[in-house]
PDB file of N, CA and C in Angstrom:
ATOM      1  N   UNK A   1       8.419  97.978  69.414  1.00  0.00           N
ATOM      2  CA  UNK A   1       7.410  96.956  69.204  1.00  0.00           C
ATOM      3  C   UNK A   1       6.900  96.983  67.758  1.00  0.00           C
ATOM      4  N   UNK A   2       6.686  98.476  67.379  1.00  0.00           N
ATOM      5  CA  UNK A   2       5.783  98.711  65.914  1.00  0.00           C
ATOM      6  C   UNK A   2       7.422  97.912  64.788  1.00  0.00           C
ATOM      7  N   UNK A   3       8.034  97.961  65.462  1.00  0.00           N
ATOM      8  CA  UNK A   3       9.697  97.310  64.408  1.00  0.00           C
ATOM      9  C   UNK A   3       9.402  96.293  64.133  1.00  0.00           C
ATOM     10  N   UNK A   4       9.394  95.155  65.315  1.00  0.00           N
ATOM     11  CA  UNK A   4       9.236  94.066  65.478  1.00  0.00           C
ATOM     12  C   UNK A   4       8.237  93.098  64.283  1.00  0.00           C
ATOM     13  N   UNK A   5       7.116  94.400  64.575  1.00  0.00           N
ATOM     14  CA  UNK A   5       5.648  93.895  63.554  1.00  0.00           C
ATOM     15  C   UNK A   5       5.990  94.144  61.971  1.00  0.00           C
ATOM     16  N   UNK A   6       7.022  95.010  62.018  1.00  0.00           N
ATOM     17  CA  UNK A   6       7.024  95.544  60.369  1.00  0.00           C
ATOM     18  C   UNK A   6       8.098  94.410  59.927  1.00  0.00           C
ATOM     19  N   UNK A   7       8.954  94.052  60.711  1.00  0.00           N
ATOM     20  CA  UNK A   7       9.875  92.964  60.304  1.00  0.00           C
ATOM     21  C   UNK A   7       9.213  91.587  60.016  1.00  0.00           C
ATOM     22  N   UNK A   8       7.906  91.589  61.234  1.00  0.00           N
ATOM     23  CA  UNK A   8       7.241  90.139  60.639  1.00  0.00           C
ATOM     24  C   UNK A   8       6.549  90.296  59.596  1.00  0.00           C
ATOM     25  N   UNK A   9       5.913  91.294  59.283  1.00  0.00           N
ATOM     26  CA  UNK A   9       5.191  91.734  58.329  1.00  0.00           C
ATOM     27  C   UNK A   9       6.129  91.508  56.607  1.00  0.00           C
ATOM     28  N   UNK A  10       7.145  91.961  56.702  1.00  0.00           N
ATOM     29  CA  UNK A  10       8.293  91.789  55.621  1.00  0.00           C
ATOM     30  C   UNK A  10       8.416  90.306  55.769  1.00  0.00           C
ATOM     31  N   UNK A  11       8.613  89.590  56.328  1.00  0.00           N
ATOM     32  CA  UNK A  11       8.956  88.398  56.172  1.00  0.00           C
ATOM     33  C   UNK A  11       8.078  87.730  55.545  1.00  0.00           C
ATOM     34  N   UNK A  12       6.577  87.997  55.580  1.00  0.00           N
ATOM     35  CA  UNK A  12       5.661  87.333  55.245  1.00  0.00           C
ATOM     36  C   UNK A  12       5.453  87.828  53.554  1.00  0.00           C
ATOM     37  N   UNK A  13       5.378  88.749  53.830  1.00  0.00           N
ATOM     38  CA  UNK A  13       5.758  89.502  52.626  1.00  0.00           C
ATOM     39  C   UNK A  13       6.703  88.297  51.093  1.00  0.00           C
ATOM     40  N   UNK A  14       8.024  88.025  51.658  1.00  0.00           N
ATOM     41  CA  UNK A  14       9.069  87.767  51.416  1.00  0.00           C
ATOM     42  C   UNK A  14       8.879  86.568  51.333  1.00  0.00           C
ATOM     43  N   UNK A  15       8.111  85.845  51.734  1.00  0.00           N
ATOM     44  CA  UNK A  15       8.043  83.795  51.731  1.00  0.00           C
ATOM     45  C   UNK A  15       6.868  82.937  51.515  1.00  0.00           C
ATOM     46  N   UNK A  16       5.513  84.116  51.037  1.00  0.00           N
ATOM     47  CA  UNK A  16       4.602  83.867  50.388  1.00  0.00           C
ATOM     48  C   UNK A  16       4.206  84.099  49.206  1.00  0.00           C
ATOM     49  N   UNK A  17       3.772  83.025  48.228  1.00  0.00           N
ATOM     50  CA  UNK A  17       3.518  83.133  46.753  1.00  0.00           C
ATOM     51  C   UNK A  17       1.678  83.607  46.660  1.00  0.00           C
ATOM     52  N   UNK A  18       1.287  83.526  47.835  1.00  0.00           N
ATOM     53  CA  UNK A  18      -0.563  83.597  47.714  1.00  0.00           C
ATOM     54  C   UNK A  18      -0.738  84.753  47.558  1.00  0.00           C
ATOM     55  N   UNK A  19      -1.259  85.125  45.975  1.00  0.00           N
ATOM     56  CA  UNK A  19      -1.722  86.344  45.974  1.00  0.00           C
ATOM     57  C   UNK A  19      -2.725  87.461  47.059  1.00  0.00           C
ATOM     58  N   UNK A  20      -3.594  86.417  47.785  1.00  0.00           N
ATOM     59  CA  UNK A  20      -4.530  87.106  48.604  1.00  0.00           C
ATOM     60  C   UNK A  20      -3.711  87.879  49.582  1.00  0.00           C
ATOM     61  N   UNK A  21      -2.681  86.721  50.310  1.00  0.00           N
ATOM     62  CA  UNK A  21      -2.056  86.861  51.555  1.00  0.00           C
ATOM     63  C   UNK A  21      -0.591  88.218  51.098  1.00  0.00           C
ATOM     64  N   UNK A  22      -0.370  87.998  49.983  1.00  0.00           N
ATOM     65  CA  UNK A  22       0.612  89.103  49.539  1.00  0.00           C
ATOM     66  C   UNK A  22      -0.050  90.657  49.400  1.00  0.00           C
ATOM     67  N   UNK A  23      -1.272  90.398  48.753  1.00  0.00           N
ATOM     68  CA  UNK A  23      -1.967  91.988  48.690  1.00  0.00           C
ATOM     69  C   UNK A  23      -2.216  92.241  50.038  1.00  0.00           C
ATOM     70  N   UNK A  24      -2.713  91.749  51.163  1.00  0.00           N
ATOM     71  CA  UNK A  24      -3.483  92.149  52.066  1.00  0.00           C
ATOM     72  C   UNK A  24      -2.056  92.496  52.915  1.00  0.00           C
ATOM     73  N   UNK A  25      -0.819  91.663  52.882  1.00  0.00           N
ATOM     74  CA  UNK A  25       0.082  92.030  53.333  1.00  0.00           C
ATOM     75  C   UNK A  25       0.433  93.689  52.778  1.00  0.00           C
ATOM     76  N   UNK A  26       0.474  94.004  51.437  1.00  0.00           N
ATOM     77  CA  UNK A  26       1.122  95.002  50.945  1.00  0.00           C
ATOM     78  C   UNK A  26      -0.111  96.331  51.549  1.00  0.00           C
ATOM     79  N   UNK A  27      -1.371  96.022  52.221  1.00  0.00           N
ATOM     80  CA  UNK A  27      -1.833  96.893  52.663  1.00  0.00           C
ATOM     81  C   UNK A  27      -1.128  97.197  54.181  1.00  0.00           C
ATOM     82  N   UNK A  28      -1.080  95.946  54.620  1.00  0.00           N
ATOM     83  CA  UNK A  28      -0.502  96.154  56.299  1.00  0.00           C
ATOM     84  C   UNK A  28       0.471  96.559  56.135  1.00  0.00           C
ATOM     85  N   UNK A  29       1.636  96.571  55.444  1.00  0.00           N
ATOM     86  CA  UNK A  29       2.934  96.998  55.758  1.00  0.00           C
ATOM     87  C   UNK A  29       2.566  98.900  55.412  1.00  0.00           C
ATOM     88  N   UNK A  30       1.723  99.336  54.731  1.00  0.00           N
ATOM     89  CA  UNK A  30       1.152 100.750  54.406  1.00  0.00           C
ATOM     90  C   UNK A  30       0.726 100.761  55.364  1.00  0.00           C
ATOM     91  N   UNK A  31      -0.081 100.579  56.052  1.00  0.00           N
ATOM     92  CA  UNK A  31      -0.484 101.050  57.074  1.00  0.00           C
ATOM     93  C   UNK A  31       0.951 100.968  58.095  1.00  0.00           C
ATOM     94  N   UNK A  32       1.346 100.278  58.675  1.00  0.00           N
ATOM     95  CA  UNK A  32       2.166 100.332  59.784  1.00  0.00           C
ATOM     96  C   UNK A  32       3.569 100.649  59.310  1.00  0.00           C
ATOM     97  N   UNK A  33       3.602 101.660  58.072  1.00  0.00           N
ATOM     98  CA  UNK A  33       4.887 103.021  57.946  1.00  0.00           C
ATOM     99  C   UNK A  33       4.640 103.757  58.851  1.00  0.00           C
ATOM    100  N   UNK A  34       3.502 104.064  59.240  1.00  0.00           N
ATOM    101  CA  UNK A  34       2.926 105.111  60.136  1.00  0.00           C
ATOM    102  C   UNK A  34       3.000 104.708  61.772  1.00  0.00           C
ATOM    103  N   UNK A  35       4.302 105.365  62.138  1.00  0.00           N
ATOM    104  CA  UNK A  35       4.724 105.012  63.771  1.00  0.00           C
ATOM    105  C   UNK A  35       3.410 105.151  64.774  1.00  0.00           C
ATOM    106  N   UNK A  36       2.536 105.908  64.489  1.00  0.00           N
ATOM    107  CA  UNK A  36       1.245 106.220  64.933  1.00  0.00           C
ATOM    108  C   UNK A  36       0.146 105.295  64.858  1.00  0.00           C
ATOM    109  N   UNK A  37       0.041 104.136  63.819  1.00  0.00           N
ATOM    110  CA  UNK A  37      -0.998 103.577  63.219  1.00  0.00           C
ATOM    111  C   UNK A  37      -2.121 103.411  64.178  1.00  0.00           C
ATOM    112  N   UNK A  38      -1.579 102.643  65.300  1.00  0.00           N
ATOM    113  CA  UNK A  38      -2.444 102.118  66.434  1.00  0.00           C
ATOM    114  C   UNK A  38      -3.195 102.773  67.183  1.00  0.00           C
ATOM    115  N   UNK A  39      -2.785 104.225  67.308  1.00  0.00           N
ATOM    116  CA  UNK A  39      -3.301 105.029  68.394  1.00  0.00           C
ATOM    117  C   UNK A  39      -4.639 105.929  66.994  1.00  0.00           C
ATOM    118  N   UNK A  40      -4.550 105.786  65.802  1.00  0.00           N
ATOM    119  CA  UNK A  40      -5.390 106.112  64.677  1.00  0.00           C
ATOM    120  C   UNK A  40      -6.710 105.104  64.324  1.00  0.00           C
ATOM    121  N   UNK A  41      -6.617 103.727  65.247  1.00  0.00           N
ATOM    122  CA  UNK A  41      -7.620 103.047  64.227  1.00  0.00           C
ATOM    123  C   UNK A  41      -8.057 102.166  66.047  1.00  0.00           C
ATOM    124  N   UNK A  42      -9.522 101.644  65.484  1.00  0.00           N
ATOM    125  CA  UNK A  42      -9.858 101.087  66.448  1.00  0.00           C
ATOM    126  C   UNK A  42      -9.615  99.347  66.881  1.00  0.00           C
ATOM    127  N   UNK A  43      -9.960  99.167  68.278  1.00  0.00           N
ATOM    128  CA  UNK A  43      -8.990  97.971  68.638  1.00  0.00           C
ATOM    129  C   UNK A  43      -9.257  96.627  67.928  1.00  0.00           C
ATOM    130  N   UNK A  44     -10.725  96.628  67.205  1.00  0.00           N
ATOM    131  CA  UNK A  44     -10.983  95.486  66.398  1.00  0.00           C
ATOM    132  C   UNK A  44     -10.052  95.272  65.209  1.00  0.00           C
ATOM    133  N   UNK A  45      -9.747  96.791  64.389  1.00  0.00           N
ATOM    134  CA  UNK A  45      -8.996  97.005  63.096  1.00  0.00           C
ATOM    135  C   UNK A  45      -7.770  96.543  63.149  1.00  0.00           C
ATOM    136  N   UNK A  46      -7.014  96.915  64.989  1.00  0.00           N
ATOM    137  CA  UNK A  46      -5.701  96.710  65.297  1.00  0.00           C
ATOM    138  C   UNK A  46      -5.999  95.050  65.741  1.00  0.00           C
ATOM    139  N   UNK A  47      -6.485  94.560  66.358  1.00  0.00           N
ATOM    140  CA  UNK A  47      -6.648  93.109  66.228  1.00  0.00           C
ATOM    141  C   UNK A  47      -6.435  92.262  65.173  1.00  0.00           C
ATOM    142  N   UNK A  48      -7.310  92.731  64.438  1.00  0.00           N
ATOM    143  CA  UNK A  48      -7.249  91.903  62.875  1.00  0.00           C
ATOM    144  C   UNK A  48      -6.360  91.784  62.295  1.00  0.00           C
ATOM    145  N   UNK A  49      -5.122  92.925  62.413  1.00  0.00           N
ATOM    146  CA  UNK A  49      -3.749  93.455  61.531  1.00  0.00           C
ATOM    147  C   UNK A  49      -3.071  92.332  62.506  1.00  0.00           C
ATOM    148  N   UNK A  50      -3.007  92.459  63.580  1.00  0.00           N
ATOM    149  CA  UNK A  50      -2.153  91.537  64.769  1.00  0.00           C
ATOM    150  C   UNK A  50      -2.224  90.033  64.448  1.00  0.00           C
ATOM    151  N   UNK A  51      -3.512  89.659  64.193  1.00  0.00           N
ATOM    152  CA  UNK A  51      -4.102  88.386  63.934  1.00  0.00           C
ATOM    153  C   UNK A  51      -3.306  87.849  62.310  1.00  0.00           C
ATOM    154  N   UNK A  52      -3.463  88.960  61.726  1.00  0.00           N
ATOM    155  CA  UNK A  52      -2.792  88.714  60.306  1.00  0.00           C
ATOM    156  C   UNK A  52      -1.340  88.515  59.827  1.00  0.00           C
ATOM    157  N   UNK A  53      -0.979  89.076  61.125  1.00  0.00           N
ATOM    158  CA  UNK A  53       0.802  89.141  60.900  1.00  0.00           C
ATOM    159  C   UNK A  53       0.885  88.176  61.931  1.00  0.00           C
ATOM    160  N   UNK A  54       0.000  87.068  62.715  1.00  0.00           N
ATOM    161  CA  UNK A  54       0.476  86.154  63.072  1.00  0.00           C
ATOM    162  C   UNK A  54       0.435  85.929  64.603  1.00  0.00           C
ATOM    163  N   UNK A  55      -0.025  87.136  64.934  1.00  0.00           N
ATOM    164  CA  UNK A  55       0.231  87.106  66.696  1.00  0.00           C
ATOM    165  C   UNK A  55      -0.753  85.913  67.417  1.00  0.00           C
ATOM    166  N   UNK A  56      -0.468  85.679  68.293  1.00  0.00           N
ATOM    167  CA  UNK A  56      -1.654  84.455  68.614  1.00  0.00           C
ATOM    168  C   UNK A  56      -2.547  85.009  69.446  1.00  0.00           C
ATOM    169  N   UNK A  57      -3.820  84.168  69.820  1.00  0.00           N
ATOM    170  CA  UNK A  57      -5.003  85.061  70.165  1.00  0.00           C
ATOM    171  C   UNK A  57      -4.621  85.430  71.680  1.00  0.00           C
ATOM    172  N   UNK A  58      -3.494  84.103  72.272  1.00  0.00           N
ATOM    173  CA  UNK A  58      -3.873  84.480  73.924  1.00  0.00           C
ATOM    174  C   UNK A  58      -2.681  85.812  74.250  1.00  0.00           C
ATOM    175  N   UNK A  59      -2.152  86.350  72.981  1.00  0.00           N
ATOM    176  CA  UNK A  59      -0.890  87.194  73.033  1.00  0.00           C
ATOM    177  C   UNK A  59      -1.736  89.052  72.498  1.00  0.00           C
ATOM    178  N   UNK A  60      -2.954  89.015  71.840  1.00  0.00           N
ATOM    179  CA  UNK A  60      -3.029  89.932  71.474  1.00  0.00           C
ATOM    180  C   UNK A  60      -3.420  91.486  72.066  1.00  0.00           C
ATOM    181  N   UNK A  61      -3.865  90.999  73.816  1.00  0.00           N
ATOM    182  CA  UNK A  61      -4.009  92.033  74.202  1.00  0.00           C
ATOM    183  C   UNK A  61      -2.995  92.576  74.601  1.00  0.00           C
ATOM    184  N   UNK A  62      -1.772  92.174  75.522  1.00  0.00           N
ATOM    185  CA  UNK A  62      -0.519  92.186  75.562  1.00  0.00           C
ATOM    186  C   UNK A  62       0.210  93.316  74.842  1.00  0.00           C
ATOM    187  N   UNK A  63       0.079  93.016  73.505  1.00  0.00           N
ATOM    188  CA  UNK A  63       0.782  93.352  72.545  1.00  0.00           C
ATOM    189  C   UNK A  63       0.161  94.520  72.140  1.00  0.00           C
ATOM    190  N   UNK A  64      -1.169  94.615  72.263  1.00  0.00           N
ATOM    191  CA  UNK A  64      -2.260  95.899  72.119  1.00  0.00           C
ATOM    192  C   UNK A  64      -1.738  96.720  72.954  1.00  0.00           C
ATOM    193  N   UNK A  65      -1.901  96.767  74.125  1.00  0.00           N
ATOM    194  CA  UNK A  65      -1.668  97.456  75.119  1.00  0.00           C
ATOM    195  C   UNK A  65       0.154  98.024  74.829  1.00  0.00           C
ATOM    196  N   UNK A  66       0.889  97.529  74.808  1.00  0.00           N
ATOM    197  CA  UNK A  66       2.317  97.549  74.554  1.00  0.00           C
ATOM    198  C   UNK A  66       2.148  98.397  73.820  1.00  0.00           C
ATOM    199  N   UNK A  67       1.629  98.459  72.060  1.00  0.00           N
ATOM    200  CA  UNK A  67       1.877  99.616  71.030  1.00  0.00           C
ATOM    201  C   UNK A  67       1.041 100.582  71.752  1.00  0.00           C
ATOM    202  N   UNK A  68       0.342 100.829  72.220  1.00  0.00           N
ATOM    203  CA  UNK A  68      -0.618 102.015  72.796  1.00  0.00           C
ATOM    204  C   UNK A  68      -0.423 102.519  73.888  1.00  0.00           C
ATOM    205  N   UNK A  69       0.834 102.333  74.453  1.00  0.00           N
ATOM    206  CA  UNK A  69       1.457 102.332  75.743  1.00  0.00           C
ATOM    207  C   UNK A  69       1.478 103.994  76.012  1.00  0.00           C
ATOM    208  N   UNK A  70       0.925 104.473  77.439  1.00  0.00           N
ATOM    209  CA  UNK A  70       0.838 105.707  77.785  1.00  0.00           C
ATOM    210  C   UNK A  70       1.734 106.541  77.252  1.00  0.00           C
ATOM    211  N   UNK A  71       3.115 106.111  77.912  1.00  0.00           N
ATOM    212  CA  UNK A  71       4.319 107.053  77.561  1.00  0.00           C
ATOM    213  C   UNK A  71       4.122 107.095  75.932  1.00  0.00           C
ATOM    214  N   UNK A  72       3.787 106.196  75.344  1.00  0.00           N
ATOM    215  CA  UNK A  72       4.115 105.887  73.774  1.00  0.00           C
ATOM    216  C   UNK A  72       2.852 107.345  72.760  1.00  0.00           C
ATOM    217  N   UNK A  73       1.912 107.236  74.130  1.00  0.00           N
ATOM    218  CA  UNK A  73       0.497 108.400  73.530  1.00  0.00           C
ATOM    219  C   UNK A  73       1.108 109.695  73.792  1.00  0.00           C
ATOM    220  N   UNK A  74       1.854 109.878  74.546  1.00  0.00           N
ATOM    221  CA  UNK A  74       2.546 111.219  74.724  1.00  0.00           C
ATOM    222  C   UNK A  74       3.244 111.644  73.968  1.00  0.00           C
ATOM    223  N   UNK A  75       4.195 110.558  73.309  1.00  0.00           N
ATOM    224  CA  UNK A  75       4.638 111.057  72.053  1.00  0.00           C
ATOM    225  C   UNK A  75       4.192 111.121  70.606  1.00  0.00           C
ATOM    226  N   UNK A  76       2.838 110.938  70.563  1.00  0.00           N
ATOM    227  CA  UNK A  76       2.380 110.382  69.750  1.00  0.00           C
ATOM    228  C   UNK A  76       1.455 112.185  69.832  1.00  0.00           C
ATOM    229  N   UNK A  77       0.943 112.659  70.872  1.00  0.00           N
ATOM    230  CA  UNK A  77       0.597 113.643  71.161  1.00  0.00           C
ATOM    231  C   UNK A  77       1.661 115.006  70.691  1.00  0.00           C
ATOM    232  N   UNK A  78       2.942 115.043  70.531  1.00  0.00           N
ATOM    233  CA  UNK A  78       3.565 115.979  70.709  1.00  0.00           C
ATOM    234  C   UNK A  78       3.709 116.193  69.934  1.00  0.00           C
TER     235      UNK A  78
END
């Protein structure tokens, strides 16, 4: 799933000239090197990143839940 986001994240990256939308991108893609990011920051912070790379609002808990996925905290634990 965290793939998925770093690939949209690059794309946006890759097909925007707006300085704002390029820096704030070059922070998100730093943050989400880190296979962990989600289970590190709280669900408003992870919202906002979701919201920014495009996810739509009626998709974001979904997708919350998915990166934070039990099995996914266990390894995230080990």
């Amino acid at each position: 799933m965290i793939e998925k986001l770093r690939e949209i994240n690059d794309d946006i990256l890759s097909t925007t000239e707006d300085t704002d939308v390029i820096n704030r991108h070059v922070l998100i893609k730093s943050i989400l090197d880190d296979d962990n990011c989600f289970f590190k920051m709280n669900i408003e912070y992870a919202y906002a990143i979701l919201r920014d790379i495009g996810i739509p609002e009626n998709e974001l808990k979904y997708i919350y839940m998915k990166l934070i996925d039990e099995k996914e905290l266990k390894n995230f634990n080990e």
